[in-house]
PDB file of N, CA and C in Angstrom:
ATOM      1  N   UNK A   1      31.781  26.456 -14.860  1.00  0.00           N
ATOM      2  CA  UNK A   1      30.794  26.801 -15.856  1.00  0.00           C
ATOM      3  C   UNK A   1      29.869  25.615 -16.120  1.00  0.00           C
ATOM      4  N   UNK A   2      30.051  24.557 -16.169  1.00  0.00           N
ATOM      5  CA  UNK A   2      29.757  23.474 -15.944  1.00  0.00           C
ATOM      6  C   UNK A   2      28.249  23.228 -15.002  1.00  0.00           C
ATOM      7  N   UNK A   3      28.485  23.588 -13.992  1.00  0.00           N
ATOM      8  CA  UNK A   3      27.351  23.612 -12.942  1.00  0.00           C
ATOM      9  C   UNK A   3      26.013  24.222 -13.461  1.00  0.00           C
ATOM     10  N   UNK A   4      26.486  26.005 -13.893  1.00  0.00           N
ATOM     11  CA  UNK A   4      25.922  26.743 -14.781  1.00  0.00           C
ATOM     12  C   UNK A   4      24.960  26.590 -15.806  1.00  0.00           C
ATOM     13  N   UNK A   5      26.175  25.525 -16.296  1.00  0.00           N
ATOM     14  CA  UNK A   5      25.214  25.044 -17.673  1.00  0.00           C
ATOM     15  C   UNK A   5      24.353  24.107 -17.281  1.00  0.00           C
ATOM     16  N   UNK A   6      24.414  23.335 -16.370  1.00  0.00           N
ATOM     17  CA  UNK A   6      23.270  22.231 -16.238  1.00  0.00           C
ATOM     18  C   UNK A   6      22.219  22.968 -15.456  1.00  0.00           C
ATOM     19  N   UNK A   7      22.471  24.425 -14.406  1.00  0.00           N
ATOM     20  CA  UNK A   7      21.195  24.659 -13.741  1.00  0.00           C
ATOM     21  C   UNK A   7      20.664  25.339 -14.851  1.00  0.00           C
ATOM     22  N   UNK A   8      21.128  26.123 -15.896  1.00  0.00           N
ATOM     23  CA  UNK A   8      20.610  27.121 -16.764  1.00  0.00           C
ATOM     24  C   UNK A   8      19.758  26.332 -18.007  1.00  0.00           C
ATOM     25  N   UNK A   9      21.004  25.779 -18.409  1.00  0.00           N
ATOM     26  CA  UNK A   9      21.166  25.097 -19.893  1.00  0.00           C
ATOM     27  C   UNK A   9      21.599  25.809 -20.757  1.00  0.00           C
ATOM     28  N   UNK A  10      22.290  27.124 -20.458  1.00  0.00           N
ATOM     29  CA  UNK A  10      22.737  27.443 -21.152  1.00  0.00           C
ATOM     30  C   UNK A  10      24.275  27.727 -20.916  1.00  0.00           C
ATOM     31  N   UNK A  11      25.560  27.734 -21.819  1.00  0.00           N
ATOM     32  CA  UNK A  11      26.786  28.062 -21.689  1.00  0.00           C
ATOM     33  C   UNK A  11      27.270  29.140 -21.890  1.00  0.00           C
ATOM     34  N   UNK A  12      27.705  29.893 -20.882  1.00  0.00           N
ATOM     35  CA  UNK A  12      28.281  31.356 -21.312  1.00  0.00           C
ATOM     36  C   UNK A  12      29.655  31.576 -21.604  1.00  0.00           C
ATOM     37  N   UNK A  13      29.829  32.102 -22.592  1.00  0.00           N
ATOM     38  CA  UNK A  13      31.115  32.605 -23.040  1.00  0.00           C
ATOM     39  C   UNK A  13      32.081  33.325 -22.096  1.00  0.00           C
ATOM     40  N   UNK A  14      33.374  33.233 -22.348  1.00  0.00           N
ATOM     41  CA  UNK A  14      34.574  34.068 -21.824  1.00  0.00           C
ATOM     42  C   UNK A  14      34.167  35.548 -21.767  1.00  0.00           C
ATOM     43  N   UNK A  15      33.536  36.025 -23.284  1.00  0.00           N
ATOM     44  CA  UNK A  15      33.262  37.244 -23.519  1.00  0.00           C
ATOM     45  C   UNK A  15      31.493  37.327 -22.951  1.00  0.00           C
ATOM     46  N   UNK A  16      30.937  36.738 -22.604  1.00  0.00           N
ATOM     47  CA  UNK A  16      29.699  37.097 -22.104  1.00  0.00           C
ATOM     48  C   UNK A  16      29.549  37.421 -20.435  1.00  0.00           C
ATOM     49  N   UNK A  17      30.670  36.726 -20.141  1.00  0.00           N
ATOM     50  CA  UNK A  17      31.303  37.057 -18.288  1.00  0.00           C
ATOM     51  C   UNK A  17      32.209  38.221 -18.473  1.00  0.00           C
ATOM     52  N   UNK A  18      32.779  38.451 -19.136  1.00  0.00           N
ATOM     53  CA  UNK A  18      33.850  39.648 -19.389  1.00  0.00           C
ATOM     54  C   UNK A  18      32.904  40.946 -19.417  1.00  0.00           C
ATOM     55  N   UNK A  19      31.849  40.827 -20.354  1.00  0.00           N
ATOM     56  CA  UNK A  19      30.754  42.245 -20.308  1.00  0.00           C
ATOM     57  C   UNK A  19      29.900  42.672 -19.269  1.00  0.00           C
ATOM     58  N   UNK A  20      30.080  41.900 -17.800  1.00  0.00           N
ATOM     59  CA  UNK A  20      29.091  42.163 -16.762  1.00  0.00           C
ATOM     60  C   UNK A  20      30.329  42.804 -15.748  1.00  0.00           C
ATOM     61  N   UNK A  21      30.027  43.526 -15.485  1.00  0.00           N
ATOM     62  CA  UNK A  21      30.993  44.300 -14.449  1.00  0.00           C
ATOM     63  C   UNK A  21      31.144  43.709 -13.616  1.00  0.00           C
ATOM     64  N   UNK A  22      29.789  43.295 -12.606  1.00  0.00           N
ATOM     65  CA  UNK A  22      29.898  42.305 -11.478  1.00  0.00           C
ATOM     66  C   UNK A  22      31.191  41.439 -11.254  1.00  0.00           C
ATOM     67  N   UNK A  23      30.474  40.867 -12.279  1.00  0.00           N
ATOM     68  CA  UNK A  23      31.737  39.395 -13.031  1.00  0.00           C
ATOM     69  C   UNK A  23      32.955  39.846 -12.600  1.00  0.00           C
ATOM     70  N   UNK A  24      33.168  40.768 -13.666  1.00  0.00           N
ATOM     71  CA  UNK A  24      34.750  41.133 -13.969  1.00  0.00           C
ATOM     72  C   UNK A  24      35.179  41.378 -12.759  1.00  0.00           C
ATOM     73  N   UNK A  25      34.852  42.608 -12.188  1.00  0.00           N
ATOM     74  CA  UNK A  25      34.963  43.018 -11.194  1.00  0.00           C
ATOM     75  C   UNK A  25      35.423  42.300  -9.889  1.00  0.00           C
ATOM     76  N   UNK A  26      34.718  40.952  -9.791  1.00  0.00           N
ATOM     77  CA  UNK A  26      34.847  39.940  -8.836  1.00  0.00           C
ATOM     78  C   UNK A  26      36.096  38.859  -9.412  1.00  0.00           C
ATOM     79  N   UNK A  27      36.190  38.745 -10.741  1.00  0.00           N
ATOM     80  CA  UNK A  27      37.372  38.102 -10.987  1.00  0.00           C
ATOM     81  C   UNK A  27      38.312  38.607 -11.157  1.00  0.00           C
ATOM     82  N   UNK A  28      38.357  39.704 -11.625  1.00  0.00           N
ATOM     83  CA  UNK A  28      39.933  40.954 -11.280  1.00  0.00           C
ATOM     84  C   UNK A  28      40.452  40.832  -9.388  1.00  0.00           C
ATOM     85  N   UNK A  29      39.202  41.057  -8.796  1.00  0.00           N
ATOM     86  CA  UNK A  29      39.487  40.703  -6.965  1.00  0.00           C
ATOM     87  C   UNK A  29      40.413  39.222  -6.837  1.00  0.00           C
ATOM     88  N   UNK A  30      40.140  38.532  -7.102  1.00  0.00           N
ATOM     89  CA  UNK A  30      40.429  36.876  -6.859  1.00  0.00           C
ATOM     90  C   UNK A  30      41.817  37.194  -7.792  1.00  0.00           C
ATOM     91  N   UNK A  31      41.935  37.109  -8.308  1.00  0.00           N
ATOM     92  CA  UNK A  31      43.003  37.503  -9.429  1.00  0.00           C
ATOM     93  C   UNK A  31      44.310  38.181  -8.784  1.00  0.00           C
ATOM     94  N   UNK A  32      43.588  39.421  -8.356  1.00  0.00           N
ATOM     95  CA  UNK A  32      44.583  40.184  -7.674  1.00  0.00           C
ATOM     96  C   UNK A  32      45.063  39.205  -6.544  1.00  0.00           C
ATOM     97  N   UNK A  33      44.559  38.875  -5.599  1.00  0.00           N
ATOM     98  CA  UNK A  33      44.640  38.665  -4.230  1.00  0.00           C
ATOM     99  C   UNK A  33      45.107  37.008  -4.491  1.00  0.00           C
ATOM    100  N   UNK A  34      44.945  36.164  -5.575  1.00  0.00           N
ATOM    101  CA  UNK A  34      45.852  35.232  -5.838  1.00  0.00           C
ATOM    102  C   UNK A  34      47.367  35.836  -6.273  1.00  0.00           C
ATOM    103  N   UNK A  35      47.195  36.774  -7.130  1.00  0.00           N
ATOM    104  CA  UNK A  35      49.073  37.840  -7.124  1.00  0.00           C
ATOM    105  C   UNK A  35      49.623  37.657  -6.055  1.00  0.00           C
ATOM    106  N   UNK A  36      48.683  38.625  -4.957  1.00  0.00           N
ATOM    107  CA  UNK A  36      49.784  39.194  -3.888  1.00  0.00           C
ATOM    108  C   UNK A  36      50.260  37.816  -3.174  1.00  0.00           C
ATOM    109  N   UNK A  37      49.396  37.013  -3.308  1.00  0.00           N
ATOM    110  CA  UNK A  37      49.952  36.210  -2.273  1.00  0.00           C
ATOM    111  C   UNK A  37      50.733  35.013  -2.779  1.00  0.00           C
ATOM    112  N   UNK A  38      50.998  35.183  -4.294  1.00  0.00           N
ATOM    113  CA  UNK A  38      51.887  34.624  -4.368  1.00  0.00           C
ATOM    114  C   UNK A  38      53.564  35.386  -5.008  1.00  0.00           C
ATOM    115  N   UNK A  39      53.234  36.560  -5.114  1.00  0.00           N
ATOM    116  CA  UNK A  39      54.301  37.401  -4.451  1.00  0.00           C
ATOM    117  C   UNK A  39      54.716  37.284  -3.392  1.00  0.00           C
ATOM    118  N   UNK A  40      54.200  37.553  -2.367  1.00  0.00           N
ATOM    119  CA  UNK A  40      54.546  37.332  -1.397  1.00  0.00           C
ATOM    120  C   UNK A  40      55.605  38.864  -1.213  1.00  0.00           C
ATOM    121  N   UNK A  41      55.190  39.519  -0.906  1.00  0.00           N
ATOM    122  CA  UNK A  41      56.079  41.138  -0.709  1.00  0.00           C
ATOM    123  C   UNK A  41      56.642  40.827   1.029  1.00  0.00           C
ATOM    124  N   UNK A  42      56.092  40.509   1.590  1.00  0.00           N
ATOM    125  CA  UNK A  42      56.395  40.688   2.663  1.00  0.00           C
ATOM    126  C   UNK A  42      57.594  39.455   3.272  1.00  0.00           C
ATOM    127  N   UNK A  43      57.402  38.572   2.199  1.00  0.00           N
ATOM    128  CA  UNK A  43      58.634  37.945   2.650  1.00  0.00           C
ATOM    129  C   UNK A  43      59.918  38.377   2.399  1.00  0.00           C
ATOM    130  N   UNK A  44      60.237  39.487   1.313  1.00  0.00           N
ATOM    131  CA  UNK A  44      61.217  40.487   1.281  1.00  0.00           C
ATOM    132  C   UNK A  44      61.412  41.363   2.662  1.00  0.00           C
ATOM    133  N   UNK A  45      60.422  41.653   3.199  1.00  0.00           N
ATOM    134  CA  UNK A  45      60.556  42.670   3.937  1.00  0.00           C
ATOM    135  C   UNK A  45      61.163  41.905   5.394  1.00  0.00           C
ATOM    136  N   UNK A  46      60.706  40.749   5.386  1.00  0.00           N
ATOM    137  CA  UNK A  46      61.019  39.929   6.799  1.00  0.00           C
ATOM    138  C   UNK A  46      63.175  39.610   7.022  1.00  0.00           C
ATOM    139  N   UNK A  47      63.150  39.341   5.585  1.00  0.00           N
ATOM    140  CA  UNK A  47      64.831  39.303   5.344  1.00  0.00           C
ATOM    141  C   UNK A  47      65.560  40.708   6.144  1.00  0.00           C
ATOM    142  N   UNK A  48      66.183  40.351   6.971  1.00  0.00           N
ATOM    143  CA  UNK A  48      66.940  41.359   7.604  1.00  0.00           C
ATOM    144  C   UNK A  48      67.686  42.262   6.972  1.00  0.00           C
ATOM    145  N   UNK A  49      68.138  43.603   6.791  1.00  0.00           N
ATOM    146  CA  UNK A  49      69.151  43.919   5.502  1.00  0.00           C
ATOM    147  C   UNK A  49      70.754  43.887   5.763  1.00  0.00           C
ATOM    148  N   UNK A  50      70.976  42.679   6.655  1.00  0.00           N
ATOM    149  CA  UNK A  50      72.154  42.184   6.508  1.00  0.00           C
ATOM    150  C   UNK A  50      72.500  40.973   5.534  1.00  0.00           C
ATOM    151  N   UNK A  51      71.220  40.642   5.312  1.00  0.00           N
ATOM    152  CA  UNK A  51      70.813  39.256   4.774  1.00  0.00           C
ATOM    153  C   UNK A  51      71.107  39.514   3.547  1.00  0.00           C
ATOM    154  N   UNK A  52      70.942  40.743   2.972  1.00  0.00           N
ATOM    155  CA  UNK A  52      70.622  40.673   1.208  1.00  0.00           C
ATOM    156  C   UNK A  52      72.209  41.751   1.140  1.00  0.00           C
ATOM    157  N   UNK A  53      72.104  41.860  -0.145  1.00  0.00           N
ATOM    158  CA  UNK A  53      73.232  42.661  -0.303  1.00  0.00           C
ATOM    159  C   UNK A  53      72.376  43.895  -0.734  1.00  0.00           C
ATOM    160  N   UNK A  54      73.598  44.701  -0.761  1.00  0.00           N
ATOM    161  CA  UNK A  54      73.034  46.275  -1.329  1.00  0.00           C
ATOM    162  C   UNK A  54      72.372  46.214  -2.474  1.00  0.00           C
ATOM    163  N   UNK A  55      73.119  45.441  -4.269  1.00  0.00           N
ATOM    164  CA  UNK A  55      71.710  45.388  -4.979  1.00  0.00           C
ATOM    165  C   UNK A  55      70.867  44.604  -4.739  1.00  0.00           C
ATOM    166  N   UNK A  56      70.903  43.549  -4.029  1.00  0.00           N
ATOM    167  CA  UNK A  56      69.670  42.847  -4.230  1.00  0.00           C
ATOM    168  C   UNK A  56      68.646  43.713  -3.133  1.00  0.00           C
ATOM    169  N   UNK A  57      69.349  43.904  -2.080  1.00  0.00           N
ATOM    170  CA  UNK A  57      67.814  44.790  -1.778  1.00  0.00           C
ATOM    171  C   UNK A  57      67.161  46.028  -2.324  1.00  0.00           C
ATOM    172  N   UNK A  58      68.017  46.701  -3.287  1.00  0.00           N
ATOM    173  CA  UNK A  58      67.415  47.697  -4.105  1.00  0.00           C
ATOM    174  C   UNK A  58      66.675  46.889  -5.004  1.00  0.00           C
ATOM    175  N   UNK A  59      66.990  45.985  -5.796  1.00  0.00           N
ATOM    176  CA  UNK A  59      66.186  45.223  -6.984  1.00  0.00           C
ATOM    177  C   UNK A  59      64.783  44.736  -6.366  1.00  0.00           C
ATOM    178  N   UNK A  60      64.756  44.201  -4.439  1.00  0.00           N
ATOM    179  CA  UNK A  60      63.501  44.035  -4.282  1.00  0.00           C
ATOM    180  C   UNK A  60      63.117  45.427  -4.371  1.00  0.00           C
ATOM    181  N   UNK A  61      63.256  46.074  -3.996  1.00  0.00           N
ATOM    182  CA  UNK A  61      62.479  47.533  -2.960  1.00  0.00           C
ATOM    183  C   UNK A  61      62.047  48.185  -4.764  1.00  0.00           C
ATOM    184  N   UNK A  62      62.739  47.820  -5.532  1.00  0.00           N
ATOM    185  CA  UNK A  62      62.288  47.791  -7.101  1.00  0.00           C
ATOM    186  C   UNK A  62      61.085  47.388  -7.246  1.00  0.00           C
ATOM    187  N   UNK A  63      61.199  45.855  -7.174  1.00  0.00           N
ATOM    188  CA  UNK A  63      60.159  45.046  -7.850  1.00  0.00           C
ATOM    189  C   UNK A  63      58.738  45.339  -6.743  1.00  0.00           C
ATOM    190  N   UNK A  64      59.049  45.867  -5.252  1.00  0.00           N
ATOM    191  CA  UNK A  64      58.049  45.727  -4.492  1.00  0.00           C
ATOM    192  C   UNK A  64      57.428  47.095  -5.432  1.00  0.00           C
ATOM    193  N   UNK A  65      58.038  48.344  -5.549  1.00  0.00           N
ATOM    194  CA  UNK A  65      57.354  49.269  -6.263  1.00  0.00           C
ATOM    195  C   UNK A  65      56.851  49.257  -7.090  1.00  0.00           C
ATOM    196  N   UNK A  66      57.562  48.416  -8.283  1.00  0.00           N
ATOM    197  CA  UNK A  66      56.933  48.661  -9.806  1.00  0.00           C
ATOM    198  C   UNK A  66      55.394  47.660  -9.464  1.00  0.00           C
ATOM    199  N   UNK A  67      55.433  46.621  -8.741  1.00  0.00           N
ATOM    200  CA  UNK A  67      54.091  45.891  -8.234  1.00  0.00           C
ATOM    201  C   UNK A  67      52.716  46.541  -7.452  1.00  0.00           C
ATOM    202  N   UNK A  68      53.367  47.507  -6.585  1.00  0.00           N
ATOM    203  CA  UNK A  68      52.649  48.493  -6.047  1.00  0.00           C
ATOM    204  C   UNK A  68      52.121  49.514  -7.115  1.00  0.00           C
ATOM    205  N   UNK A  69      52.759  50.077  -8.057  1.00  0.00           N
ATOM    206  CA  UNK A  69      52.163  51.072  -8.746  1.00  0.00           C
ATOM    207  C   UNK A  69      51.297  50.395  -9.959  1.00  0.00           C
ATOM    208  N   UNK A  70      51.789  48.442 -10.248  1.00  0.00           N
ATOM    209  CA  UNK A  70      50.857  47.989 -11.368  1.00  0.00           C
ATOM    210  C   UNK A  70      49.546  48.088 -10.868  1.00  0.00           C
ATOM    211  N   UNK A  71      49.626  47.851  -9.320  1.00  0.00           N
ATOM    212  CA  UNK A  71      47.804  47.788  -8.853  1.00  0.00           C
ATOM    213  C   UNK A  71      46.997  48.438  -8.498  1.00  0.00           C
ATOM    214  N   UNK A  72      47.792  50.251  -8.710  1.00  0.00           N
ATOM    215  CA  UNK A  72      47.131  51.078  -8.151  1.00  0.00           C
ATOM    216  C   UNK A  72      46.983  51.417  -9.416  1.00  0.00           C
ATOM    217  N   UNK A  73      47.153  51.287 -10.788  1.00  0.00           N
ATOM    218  CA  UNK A  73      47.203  51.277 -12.036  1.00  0.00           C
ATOM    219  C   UNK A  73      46.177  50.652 -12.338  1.00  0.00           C
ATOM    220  N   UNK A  74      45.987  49.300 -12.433  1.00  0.00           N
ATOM    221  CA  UNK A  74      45.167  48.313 -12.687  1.00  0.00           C
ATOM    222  C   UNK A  74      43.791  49.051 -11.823  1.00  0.00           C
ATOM    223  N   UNK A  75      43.715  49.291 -10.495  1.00  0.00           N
ATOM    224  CA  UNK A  75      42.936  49.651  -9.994  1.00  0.00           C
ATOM    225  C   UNK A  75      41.661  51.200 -10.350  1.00  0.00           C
ATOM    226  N   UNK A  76      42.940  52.332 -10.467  1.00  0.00           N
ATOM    227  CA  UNK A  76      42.823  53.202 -11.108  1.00  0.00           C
ATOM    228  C   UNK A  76      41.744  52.993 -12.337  1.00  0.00           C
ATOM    229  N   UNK A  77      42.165  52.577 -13.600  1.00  0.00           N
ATOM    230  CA  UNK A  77      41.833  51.906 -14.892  1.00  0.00           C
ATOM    231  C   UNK A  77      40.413  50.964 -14.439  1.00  0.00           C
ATOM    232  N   UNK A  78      39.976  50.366 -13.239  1.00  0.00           N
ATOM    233  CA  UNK A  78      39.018  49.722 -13.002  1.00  0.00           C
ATOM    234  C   UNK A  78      38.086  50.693 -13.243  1.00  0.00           C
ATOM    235  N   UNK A  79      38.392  51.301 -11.989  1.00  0.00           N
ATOM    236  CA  UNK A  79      37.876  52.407 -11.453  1.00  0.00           C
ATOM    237  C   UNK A  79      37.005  53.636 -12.213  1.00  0.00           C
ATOM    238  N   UNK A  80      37.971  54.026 -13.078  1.00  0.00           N
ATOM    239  CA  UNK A  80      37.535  54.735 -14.322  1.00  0.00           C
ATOM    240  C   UNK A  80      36.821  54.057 -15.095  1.00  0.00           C
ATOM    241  N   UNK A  81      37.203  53.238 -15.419  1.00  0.00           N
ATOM    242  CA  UNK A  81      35.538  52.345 -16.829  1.00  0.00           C
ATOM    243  C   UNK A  81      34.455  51.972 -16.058  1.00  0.00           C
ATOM    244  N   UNK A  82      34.867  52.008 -14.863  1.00  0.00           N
ATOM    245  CA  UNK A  82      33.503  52.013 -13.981  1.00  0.00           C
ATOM    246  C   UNK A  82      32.664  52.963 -14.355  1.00  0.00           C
ATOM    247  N   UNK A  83      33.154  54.359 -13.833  1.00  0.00           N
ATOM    248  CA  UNK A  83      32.898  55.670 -13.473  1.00  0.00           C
ATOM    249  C   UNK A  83      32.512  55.907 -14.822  1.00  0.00           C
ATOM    250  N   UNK A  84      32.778  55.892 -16.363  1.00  0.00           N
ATOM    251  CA  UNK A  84      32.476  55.940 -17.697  1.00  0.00           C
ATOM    252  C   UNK A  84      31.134  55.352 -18.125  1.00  0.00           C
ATOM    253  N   UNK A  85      30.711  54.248 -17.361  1.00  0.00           N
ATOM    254  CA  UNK A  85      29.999  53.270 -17.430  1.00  0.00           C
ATOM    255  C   UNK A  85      28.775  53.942 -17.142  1.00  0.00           C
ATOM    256  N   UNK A  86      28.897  54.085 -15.492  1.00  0.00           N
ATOM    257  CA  UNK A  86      27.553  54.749 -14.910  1.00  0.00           C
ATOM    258  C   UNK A  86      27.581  56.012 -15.375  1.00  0.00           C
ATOM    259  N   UNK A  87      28.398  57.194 -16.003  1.00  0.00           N
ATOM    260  CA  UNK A  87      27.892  58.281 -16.472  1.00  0.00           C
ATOM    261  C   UNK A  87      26.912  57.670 -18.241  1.00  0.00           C
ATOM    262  N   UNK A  88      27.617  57.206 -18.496  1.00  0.00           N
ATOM    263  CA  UNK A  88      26.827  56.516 -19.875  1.00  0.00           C
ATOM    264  C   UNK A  88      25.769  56.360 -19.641  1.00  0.00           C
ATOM    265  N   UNK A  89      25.546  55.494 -18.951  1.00  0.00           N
ATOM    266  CA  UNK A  89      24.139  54.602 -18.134  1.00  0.00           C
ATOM    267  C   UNK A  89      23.255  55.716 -17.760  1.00  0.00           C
ATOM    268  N   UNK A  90      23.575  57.195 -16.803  1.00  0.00           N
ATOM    269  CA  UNK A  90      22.833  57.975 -16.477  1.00  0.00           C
ATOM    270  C   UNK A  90      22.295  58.813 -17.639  1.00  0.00           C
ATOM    271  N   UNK A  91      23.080  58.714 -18.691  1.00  0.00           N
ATOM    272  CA  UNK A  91      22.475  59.912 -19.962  1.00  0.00           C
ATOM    273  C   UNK A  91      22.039  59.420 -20.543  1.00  0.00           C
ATOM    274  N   UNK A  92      22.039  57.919 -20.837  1.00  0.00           N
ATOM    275  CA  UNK A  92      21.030  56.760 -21.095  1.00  0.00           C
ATOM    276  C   UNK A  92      19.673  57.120 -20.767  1.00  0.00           C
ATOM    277  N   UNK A  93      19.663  57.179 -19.603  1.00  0.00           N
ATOM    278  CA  UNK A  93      18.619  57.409 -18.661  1.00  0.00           C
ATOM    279  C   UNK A  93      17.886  58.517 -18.931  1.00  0.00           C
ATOM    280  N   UNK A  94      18.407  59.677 -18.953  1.00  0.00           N
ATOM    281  CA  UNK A  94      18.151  60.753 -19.246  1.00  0.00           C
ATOM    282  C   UNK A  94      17.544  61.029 -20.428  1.00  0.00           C
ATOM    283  N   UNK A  95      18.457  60.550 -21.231  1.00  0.00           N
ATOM    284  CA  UNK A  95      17.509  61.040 -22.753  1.00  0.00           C
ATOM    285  C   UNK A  95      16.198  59.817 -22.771  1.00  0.00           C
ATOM    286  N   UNK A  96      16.154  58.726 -22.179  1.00  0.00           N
ATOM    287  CA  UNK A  96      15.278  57.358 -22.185  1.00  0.00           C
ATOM    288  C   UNK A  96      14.151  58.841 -21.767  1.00  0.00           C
ATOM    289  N   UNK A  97      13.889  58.989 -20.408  1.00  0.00           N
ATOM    290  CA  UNK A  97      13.332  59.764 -19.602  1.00  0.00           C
ATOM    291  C   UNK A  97      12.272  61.025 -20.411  1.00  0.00           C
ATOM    292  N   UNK A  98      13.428  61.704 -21.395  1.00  0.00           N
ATOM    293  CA  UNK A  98      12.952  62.867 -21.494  1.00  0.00           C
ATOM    294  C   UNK A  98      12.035  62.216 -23.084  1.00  0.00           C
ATOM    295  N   UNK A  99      12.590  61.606 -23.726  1.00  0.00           N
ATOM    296  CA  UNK A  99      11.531  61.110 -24.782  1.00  0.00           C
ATOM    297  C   UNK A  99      10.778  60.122 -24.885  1.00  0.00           C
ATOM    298  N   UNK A 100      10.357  59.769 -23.206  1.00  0.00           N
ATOM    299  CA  UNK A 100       9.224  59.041 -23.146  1.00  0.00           C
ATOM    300  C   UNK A 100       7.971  59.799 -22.559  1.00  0.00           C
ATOM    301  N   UNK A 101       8.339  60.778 -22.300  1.00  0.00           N
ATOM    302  CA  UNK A 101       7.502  61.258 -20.810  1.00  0.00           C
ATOM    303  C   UNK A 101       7.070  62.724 -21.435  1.00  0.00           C
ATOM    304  N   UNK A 102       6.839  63.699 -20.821  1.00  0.00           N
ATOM    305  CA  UNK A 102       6.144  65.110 -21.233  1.00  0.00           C
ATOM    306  C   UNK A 102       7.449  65.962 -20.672  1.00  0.00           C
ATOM    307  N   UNK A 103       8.039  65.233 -19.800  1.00  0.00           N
ATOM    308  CA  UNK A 103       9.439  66.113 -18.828  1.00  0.00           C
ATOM    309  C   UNK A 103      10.196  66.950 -19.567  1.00  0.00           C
ATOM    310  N   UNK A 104      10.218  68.065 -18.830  1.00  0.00           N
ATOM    311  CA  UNK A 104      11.216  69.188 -19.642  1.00  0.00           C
ATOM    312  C   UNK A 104      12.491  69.206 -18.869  1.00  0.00           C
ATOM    313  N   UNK A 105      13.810  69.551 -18.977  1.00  0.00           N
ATOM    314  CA  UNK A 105      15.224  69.602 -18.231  1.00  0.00           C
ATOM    315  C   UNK A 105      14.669  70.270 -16.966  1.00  0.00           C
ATOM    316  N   UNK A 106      14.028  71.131 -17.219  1.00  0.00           N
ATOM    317  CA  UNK A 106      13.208  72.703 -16.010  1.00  0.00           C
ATOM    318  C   UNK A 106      12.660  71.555 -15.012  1.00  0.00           C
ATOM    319  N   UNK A 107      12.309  70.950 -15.371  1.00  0.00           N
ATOM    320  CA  UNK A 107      11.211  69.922 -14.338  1.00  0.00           C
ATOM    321  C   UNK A 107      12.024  69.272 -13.972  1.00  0.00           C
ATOM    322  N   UNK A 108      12.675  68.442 -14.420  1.00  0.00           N
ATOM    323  CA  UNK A 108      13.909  67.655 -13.777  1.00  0.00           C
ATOM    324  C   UNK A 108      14.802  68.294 -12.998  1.00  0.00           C
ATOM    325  N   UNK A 109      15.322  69.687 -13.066  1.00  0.00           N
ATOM    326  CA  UNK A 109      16.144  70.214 -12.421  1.00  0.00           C
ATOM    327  C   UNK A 109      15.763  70.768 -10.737  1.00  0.00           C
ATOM    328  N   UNK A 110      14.427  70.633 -11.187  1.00  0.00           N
ATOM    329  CA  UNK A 110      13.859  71.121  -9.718  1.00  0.00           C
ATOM    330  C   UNK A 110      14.439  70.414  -8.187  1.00  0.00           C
ATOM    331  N   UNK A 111      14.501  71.526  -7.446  1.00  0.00           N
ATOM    332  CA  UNK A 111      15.630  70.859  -6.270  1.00  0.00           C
ATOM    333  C   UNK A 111      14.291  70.177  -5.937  1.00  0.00           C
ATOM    334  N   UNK A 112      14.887  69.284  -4.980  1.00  0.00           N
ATOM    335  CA  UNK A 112      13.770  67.855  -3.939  1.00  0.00           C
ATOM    336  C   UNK A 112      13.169  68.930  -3.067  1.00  0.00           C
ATOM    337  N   UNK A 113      11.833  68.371  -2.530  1.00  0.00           N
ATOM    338  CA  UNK A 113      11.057  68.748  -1.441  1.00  0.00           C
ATOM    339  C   UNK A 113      11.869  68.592  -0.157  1.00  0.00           C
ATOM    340  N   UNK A 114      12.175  69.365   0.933  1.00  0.00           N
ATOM    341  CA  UNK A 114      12.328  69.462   1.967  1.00  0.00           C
ATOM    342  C   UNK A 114      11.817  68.427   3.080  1.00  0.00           C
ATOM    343  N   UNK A 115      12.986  67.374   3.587  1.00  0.00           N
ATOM    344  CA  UNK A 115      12.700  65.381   3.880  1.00  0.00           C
ATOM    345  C   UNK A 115      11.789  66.044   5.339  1.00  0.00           C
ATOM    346  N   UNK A 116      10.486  65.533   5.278  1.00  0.00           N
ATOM    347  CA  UNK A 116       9.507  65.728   6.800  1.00  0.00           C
ATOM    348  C   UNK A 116      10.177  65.085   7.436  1.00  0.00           C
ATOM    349  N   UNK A 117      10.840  65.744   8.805  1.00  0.00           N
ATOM    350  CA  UNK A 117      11.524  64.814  10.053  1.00  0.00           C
ATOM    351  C   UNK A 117      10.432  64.792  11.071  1.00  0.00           C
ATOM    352  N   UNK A 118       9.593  64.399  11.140  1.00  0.00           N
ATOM    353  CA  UNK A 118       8.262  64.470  11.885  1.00  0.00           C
ATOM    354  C   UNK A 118       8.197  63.188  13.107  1.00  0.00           C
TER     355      UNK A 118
END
């Protein structure tokens, strides 16, 4: 942040990077992918199953799951406030649209012109 502040001059907050999706988005990635790899799942899997005993390889084949379903969870949950976001953003748009302009829903709804492949 540092760098930031001297090309900008200005300092941005925890919560001012937290409200840009981009951001988040890109630090949830790094985040994740610092997890897995220091999980390390696959070094469970390399252990032979003579190696482990009966619970301990259920307790991994546990922990590999409950990890698998936090990130399709986490992911999921991205995913969706995404998807919340840009419908917001589009009816944003929409009502921006219709009470700036003369546009009626009728006019907007009109299918597109037929693309000239010429």
């Amino acid at each position: 942040m540092d760098i930031v502040e001297q090309i900008t001059g200005t300092r941005f907050s925890r919560q001012t990077l937290d409200a840009k999706p981009a951001i988040k988005n890109a630090y949830e990635a790094k985040r994740k992918l610092q997890q897995r790899e220091n999980a390390r799942p696959d070094a469970i899997r390399k252990r032979s199953p003579a190696e482990l005993t009966t619970i301990e390889a259920l307790r991994a084949q546990i922990d590999l799951r409950d990890r698998l379903i936090a990130e399709r969870d986490a992911t999921i949950s991205a995913q969706s406030e995404r998807i919340a976001a840009l419908l917001e953003k589009f009816a944003r748009w929409g009502h921006q649209l219709l009470s700036v302009s003369n546009l009626t829903l009728d006019m907007l709804d009109t299918p597109l012109p037929p693309a000239s492949r010429s």
